[in-house]
Every structure is written in C-alpha cells, then in structure tokens.
PDB file of N, CA and C in Angstrom:
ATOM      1  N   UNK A   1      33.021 -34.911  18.467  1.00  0.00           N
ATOM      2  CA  UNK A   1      32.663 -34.097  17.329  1.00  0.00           C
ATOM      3  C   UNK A   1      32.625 -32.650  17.777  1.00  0.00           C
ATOM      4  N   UNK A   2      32.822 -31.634  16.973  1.00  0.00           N
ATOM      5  CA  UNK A   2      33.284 -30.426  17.140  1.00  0.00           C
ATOM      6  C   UNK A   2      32.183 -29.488  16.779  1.00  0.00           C
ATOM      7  N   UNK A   3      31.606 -28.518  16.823  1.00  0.00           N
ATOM      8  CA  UNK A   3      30.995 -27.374  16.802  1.00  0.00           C
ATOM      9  C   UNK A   3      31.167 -26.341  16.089  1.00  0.00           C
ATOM     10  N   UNK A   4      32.612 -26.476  16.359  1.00  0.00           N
ATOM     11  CA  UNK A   4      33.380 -25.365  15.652  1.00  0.00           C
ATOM     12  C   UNK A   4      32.818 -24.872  13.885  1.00  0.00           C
ATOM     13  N   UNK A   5      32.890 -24.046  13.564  1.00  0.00           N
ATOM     14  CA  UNK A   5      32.715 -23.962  12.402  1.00  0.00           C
ATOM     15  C   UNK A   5      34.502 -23.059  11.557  1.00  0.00           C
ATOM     16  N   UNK A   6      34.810 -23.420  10.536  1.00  0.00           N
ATOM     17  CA  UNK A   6      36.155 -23.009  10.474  1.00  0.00           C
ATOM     18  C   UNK A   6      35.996 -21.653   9.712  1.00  0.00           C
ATOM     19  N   UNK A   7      37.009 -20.355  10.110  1.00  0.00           N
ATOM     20  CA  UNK A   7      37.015 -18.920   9.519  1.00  0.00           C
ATOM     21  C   UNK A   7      37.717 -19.561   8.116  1.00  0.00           C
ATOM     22  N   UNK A   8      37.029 -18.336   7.494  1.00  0.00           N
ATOM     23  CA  UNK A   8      37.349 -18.601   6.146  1.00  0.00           C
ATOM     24  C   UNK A   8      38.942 -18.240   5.960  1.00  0.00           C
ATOM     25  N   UNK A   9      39.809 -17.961   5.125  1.00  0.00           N
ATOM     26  CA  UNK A   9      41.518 -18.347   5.253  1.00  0.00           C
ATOM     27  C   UNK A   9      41.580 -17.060   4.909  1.00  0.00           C
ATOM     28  N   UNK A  10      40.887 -16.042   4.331  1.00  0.00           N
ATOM     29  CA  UNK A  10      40.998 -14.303   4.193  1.00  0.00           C
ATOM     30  C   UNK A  10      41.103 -13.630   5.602  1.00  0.00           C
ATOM     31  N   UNK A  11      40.571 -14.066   6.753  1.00  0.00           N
ATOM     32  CA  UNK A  11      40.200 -13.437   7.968  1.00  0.00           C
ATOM     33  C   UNK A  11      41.524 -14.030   8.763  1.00  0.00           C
ATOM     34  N   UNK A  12      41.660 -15.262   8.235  1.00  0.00           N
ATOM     35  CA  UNK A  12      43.012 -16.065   9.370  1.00  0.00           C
ATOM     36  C   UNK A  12      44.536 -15.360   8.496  1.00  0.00           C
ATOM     37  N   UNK A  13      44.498 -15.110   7.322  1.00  0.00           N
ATOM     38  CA  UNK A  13      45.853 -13.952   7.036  1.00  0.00           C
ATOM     39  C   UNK A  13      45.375 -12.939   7.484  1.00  0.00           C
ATOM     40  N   UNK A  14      44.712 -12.566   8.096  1.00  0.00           N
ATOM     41  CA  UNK A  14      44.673 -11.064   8.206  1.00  0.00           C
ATOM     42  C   UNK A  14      44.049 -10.231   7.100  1.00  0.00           C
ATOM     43  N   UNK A  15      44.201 -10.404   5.987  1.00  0.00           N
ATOM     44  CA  UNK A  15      43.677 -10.049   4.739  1.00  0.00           C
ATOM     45  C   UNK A  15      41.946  -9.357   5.323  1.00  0.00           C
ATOM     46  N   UNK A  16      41.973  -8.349   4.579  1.00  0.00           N
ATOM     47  CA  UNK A  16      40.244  -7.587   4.483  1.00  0.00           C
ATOM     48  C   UNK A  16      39.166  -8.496   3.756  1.00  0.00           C
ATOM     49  N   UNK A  17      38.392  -8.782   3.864  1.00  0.00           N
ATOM     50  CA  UNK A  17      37.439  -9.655   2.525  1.00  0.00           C
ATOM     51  C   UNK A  17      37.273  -8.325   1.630  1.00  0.00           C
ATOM     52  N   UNK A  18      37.110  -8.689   0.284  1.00  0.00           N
ATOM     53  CA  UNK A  18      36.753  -7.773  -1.025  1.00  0.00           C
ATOM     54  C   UNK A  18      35.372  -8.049  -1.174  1.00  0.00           C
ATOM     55  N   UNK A  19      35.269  -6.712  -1.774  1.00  0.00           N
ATOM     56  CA  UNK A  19      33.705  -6.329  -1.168  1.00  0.00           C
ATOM     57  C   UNK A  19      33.421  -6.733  -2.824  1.00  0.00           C
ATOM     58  N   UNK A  20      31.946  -7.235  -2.510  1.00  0.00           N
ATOM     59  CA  UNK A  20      31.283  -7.869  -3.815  1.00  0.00           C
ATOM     60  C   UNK A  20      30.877  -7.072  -4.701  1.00  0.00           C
ATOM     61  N   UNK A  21      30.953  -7.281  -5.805  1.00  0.00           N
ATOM     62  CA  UNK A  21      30.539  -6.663  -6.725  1.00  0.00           C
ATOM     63  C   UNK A  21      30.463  -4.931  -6.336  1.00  0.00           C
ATOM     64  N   UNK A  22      31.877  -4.283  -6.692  1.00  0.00           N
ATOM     65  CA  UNK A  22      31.347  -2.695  -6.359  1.00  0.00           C
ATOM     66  C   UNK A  22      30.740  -1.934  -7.365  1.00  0.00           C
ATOM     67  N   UNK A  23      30.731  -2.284  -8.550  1.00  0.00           N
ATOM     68  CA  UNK A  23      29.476  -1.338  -9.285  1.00  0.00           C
ATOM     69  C   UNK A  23      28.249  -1.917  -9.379  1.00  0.00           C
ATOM     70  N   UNK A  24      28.111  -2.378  -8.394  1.00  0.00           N
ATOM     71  CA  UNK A  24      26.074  -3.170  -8.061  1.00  0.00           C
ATOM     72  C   UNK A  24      25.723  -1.385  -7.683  1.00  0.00           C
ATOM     73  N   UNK A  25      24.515  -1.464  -8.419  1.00  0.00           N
ATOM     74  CA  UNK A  25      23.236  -0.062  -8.015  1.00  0.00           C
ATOM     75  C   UNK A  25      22.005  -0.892  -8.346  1.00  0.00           C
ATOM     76  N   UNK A  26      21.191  -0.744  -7.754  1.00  0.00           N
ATOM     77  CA  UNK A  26      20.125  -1.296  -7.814  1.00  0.00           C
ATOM     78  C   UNK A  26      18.659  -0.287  -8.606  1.00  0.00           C
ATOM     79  N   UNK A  27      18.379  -0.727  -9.856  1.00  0.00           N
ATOM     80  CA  UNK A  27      17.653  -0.489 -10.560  1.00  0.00           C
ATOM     81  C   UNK A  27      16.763   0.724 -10.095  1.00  0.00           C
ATOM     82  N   UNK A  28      16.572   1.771 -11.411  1.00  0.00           N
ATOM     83  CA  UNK A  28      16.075   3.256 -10.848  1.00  0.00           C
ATOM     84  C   UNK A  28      14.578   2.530 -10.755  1.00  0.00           C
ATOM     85  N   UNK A  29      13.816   3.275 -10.006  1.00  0.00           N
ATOM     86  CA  UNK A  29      12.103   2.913 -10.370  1.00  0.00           C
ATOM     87  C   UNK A  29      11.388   3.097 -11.320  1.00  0.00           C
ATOM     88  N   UNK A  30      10.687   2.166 -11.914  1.00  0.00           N
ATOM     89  CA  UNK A  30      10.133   2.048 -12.882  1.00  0.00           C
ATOM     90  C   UNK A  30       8.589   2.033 -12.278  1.00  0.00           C
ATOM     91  N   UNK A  31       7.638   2.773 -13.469  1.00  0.00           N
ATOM     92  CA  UNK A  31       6.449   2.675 -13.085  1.00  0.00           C
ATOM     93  C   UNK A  31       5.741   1.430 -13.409  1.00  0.00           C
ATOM     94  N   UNK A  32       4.493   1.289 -12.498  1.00  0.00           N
ATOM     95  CA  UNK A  32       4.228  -0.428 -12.887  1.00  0.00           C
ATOM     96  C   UNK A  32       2.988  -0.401 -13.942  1.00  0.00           C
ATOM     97  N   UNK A  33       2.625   0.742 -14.458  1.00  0.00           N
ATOM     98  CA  UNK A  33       1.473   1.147 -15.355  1.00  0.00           C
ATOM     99  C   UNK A  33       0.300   0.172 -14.837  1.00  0.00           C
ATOM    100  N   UNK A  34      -0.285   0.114 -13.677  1.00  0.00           N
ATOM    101  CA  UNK A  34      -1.574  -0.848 -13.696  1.00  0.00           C
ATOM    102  C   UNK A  34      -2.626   0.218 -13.610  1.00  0.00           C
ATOM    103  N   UNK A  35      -3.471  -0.293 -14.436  1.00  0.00           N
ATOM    104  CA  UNK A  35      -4.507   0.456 -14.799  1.00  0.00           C
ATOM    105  C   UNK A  35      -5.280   0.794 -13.257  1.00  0.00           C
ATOM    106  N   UNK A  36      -6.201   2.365 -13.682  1.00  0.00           N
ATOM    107  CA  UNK A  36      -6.877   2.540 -12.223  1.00  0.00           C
ATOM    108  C   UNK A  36      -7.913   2.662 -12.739  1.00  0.00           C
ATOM    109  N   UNK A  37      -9.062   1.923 -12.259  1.00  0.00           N
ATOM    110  CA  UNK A  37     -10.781   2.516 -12.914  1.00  0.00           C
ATOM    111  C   UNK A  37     -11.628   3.675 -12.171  1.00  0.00           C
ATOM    112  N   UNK A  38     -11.766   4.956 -12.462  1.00  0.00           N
ATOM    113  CA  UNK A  38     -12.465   5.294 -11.893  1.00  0.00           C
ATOM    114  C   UNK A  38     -13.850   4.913 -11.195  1.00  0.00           C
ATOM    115  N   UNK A  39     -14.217   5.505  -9.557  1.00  0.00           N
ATOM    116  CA  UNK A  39     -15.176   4.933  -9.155  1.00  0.00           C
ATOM    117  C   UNK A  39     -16.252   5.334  -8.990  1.00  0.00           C
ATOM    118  N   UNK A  40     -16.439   6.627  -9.728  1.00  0.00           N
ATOM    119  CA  UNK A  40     -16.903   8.062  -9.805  1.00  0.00           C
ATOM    120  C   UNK A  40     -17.209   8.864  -8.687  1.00  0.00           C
ATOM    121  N   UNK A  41     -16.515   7.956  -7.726  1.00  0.00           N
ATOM    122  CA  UNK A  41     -16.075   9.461  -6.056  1.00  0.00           C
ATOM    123  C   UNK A  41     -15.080  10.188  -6.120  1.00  0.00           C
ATOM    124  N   UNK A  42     -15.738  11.830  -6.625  1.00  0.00           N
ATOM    125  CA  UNK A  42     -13.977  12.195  -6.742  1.00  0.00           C
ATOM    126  C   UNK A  42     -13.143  12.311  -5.722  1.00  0.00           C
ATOM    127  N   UNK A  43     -13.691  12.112  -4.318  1.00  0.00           N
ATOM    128  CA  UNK A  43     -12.547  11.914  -3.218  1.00  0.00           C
ATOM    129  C   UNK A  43     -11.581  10.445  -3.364  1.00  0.00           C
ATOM    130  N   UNK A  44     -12.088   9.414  -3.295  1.00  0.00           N
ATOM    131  CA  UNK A  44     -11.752   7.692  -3.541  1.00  0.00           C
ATOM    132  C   UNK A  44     -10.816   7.867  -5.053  1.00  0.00           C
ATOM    133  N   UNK A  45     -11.255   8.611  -6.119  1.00  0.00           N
ATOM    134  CA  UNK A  45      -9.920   8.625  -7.233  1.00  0.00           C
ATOM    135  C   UNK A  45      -9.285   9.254  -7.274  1.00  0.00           C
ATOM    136  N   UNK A  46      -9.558  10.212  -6.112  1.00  0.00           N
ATOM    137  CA  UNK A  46      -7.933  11.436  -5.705  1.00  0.00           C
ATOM    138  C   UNK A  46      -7.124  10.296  -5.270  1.00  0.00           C
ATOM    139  N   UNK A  47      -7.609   9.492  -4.539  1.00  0.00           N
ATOM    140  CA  UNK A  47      -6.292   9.089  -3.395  1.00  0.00           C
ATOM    141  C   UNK A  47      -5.929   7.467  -4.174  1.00  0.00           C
ATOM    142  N   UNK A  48      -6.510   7.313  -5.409  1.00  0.00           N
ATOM    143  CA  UNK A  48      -6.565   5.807  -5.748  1.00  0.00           C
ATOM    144  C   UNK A  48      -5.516   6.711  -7.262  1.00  0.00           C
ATOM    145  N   UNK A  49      -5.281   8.118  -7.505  1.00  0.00           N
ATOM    146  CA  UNK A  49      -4.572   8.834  -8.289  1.00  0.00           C
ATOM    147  C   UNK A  49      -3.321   8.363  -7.219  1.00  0.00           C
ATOM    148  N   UNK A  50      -3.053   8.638  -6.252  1.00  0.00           N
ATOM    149  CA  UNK A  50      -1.717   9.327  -5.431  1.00  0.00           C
ATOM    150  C   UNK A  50      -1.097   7.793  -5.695  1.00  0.00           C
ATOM    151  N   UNK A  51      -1.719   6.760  -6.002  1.00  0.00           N
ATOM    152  CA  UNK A  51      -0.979   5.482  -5.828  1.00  0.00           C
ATOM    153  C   UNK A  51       0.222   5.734  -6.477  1.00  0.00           C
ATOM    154  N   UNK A  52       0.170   6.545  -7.745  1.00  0.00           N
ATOM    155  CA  UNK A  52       1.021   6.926  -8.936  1.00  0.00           C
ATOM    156  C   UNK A  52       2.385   7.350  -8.423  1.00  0.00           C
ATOM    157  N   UNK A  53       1.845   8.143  -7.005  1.00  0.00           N
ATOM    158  CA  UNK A  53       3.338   8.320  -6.520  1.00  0.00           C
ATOM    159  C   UNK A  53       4.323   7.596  -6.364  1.00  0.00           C
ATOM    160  N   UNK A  54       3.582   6.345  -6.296  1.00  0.00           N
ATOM    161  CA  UNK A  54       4.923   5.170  -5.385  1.00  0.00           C
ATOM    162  C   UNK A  54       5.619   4.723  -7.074  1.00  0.00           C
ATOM    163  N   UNK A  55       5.138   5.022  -7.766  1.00  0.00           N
ATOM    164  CA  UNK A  55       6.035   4.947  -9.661  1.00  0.00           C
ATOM    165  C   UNK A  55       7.140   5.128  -9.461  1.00  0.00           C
ATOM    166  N   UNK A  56       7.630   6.746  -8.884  1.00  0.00           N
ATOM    167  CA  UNK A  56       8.560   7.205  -9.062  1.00  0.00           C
ATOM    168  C   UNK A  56       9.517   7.082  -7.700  1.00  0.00           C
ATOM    169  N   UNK A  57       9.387   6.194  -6.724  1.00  0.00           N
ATOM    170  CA  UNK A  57       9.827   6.252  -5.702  1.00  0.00           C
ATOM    171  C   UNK A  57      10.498   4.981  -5.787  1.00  0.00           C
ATOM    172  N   UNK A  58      11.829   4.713  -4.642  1.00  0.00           N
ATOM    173  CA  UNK A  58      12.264   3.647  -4.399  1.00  0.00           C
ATOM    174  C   UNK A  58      11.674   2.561  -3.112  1.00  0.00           C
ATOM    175  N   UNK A  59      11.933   1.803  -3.564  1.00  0.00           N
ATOM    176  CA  UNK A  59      11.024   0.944  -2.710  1.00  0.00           C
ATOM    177  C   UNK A  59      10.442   0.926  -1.179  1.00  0.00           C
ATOM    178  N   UNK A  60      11.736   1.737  -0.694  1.00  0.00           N
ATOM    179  CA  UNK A  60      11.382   2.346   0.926  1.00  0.00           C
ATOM    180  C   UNK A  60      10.519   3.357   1.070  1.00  0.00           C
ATOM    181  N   UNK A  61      10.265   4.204   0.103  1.00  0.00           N
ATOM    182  CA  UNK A  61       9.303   5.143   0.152  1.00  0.00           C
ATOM    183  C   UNK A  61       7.727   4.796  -0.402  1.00  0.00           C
ATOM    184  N   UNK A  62       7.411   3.622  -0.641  1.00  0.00           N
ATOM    185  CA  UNK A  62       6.473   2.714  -0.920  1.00  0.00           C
ATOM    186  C   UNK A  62       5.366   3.070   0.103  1.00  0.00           C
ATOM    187  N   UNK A  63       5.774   2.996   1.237  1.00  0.00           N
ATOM    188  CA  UNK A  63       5.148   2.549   2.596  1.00  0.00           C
ATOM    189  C   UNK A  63       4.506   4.017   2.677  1.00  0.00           C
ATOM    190  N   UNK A  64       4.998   4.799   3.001  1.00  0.00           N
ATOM    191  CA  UNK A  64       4.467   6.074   3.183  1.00  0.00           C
ATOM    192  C   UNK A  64       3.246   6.757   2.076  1.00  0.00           C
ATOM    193  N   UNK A  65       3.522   6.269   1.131  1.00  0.00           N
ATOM    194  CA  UNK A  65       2.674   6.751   0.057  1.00  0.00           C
ATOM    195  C   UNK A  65       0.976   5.482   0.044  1.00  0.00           C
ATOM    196  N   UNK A  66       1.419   4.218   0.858  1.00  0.00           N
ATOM    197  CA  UNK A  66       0.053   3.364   0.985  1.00  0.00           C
ATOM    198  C   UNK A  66      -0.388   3.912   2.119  1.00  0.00           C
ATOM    199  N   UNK A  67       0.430   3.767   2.792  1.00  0.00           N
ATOM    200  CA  UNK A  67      -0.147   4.522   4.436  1.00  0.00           C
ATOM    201  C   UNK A  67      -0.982   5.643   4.564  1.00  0.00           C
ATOM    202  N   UNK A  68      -0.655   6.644   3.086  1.00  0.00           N
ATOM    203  CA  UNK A  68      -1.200   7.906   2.570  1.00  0.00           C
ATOM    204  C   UNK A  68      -2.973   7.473   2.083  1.00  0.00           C
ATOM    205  N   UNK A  69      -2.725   6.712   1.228  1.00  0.00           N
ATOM    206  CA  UNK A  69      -3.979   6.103   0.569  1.00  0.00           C
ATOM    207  C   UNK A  69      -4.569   5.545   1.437  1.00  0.00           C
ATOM    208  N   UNK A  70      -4.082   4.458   2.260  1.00  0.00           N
ATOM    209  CA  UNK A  70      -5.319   3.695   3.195  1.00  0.00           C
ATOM    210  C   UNK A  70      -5.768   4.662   4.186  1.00  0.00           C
ATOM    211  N   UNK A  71      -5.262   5.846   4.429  1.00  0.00           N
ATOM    212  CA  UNK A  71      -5.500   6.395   5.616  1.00  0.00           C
ATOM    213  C   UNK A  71      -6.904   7.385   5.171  1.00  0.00           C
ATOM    214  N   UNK A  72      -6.564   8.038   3.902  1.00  0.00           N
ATOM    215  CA  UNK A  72      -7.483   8.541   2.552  1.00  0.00           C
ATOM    216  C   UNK A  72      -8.964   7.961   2.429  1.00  0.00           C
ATOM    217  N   UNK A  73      -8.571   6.561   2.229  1.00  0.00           N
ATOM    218  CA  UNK A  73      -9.777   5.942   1.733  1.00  0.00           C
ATOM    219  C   UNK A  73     -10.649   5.281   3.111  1.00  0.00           C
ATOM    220  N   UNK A  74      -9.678   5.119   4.149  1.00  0.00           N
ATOM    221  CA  UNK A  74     -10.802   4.971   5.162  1.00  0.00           C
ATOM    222  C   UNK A  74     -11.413   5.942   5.839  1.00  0.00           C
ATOM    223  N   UNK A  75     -10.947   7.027   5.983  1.00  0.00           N
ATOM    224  CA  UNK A  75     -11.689   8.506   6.178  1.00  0.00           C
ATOM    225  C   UNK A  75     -12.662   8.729   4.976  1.00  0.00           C
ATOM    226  N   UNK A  76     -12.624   8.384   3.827  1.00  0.00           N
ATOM    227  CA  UNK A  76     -13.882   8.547   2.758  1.00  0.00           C
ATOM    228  C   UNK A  76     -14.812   7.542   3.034  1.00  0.00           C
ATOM    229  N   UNK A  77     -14.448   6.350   3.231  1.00  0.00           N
ATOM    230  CA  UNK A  77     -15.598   5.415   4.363  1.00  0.00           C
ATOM    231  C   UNK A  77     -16.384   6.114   5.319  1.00  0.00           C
ATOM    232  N   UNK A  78     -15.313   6.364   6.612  1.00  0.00           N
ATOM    233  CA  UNK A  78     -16.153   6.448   7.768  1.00  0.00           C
ATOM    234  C   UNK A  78     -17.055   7.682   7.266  1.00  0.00           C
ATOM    235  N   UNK A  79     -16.677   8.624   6.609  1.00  0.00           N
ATOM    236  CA  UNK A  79     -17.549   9.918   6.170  1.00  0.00           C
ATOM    237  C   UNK A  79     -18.731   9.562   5.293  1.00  0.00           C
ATOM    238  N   UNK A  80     -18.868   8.133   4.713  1.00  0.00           N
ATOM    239  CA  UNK A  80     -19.880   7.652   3.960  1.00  0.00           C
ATOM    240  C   UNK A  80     -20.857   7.108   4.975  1.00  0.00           C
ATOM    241  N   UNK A  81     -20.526   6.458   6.013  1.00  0.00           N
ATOM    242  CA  UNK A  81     -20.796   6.211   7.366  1.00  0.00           C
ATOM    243  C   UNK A  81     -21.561   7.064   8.254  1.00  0.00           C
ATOM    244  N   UNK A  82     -21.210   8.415   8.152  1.00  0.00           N
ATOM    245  CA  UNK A  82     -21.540   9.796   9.018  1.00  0.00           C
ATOM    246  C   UNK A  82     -22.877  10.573   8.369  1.00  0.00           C
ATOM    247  N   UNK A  83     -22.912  10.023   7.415  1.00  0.00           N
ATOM    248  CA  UNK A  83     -23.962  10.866   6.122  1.00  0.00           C
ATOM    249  C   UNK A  83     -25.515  10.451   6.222  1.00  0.00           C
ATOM    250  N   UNK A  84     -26.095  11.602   6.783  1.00  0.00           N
ATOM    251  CA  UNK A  84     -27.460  10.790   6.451  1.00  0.00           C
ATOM    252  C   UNK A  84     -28.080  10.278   4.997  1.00  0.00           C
ATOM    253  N   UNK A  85     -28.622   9.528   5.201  1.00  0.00           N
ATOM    254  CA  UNK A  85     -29.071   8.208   3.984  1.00  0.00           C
ATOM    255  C   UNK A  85     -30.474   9.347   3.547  1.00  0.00           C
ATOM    256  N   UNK A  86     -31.251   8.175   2.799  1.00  0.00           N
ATOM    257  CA  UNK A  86     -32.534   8.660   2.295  1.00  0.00           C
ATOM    258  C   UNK A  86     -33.268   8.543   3.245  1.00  0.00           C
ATOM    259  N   UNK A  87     -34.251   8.665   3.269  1.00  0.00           N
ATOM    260  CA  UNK A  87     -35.508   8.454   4.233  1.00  0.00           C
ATOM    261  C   UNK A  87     -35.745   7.414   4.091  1.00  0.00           C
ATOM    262  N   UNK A  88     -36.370   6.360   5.167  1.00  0.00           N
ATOM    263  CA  UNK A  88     -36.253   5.007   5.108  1.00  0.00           C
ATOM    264  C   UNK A  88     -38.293   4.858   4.307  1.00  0.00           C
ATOM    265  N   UNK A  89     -38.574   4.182   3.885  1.00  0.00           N
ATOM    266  CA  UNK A  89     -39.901   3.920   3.753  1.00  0.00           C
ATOM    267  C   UNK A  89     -40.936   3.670   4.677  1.00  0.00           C
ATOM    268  N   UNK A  90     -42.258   4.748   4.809  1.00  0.00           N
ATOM    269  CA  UNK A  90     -42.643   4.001   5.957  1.00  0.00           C
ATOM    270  C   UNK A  90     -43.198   2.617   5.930  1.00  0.00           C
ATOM    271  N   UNK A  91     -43.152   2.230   6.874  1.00  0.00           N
ATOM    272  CA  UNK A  91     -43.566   0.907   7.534  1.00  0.00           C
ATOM    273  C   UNK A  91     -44.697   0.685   7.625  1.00  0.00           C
ATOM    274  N   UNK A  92     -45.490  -0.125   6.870  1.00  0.00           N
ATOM    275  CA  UNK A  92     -46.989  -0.317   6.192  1.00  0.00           C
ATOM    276  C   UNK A  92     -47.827  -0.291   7.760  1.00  0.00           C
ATOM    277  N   UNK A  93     -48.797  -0.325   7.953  1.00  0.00           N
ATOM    278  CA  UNK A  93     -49.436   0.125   9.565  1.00  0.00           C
ATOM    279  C   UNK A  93     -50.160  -1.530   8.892  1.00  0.00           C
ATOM    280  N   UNK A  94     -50.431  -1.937  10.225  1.00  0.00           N
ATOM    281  CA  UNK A  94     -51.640  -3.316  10.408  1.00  0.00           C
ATOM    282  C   UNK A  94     -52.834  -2.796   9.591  1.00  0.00           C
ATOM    283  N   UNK A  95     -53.649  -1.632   9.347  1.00  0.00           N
ATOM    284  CA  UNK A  95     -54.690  -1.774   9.496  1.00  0.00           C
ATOM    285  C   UNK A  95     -54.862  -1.169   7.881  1.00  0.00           C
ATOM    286  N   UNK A  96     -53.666  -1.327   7.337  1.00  0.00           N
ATOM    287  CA  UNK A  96     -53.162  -0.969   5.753  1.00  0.00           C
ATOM    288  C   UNK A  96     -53.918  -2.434   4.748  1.00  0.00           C
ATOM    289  N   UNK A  97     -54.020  -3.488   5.761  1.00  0.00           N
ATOM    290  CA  UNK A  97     -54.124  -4.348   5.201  1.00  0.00           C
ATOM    291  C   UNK A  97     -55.746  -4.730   4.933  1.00  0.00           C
ATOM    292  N   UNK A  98     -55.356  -4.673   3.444  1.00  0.00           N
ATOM    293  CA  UNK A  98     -57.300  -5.099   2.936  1.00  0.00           C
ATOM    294  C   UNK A  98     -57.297  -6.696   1.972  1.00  0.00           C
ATOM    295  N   UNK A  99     -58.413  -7.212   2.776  1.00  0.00           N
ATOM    296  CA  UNK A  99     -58.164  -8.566   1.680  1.00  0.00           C
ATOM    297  C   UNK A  99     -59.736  -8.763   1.071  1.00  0.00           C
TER     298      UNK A  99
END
C-alpha cells in the first residue's frame, strides 16, 4: 500500500490553479451596538467608551483597541488599590464592656 497521495491533474499539465473566487472582499465593519452601562467612574466609562473603537475597525485591529481597555481598566484598579480608604472603626477596648 502506497502513501503517496496523487497531484491534482492542473499541476501535472503544467496549468496554474485559478484562483477562487476573485471578487471575494470581506465585509466592511459593522458596529455591534451592545449596550454599555455606565458605572459612574468617569475614568472606567472613558475606557469602557473606547470599546466603540473596535466598531469601526477590521478585525485585526480588534486586539489593540482591548489591549487599550484592559490595560485602562487595570490601572483604574490598582489606583483604587493605592487610595487611602476611610478610617477603619475603632476597636471596642475590653473594659468598654458593661453587663
């Protein structure tokens, strides 16, 4: 039994293969309208706005515009992170206690 797999009979005349379908273009970008809720941080709905960019872009330029946002929204983290809080409550003392 053989291995071989057989060339198709365009390549064994010599013949060029014809190229498929030559007026294929692949669809302009369409926006995907999904709703965005504000989260009332106006830093977090700047960059949850920029998603809008990737609407008008083709699909390879997708990447750059999330990469934009995740990079956005985890710097508005760690800076939520960096922030001092409220004052914590003090801590009732032992001798607070009356029964």
């Amino acid at each position: 039994m053989s291995d071989a797999v057989p060339e198709p009979a365009a390549q064994e005349s010599g013949a060029a293969p014809e190229p498929q379908e030559a007026g294929y273009e692949p669809a302009a970008p369409a926006p995907l309208d999904v709703p965005r809720t504000p989260t009332g941080n106006a830093e977090v709905d700047a960059r949850l706005a920029r998603l809008a960019d990737a609407d008008h872009l083709a699909t390879d330029g997708h990447v750059e515009v999330y990469e934009d946002v995740h990079r956005g929204l985890r710097d508005a983290l760690t800076a939520l992170d960096a922030r001092p809080g409220p004052p914590a409550p003090p801590s009732p003392s032992p001798y607070d206690r009356r029964s």
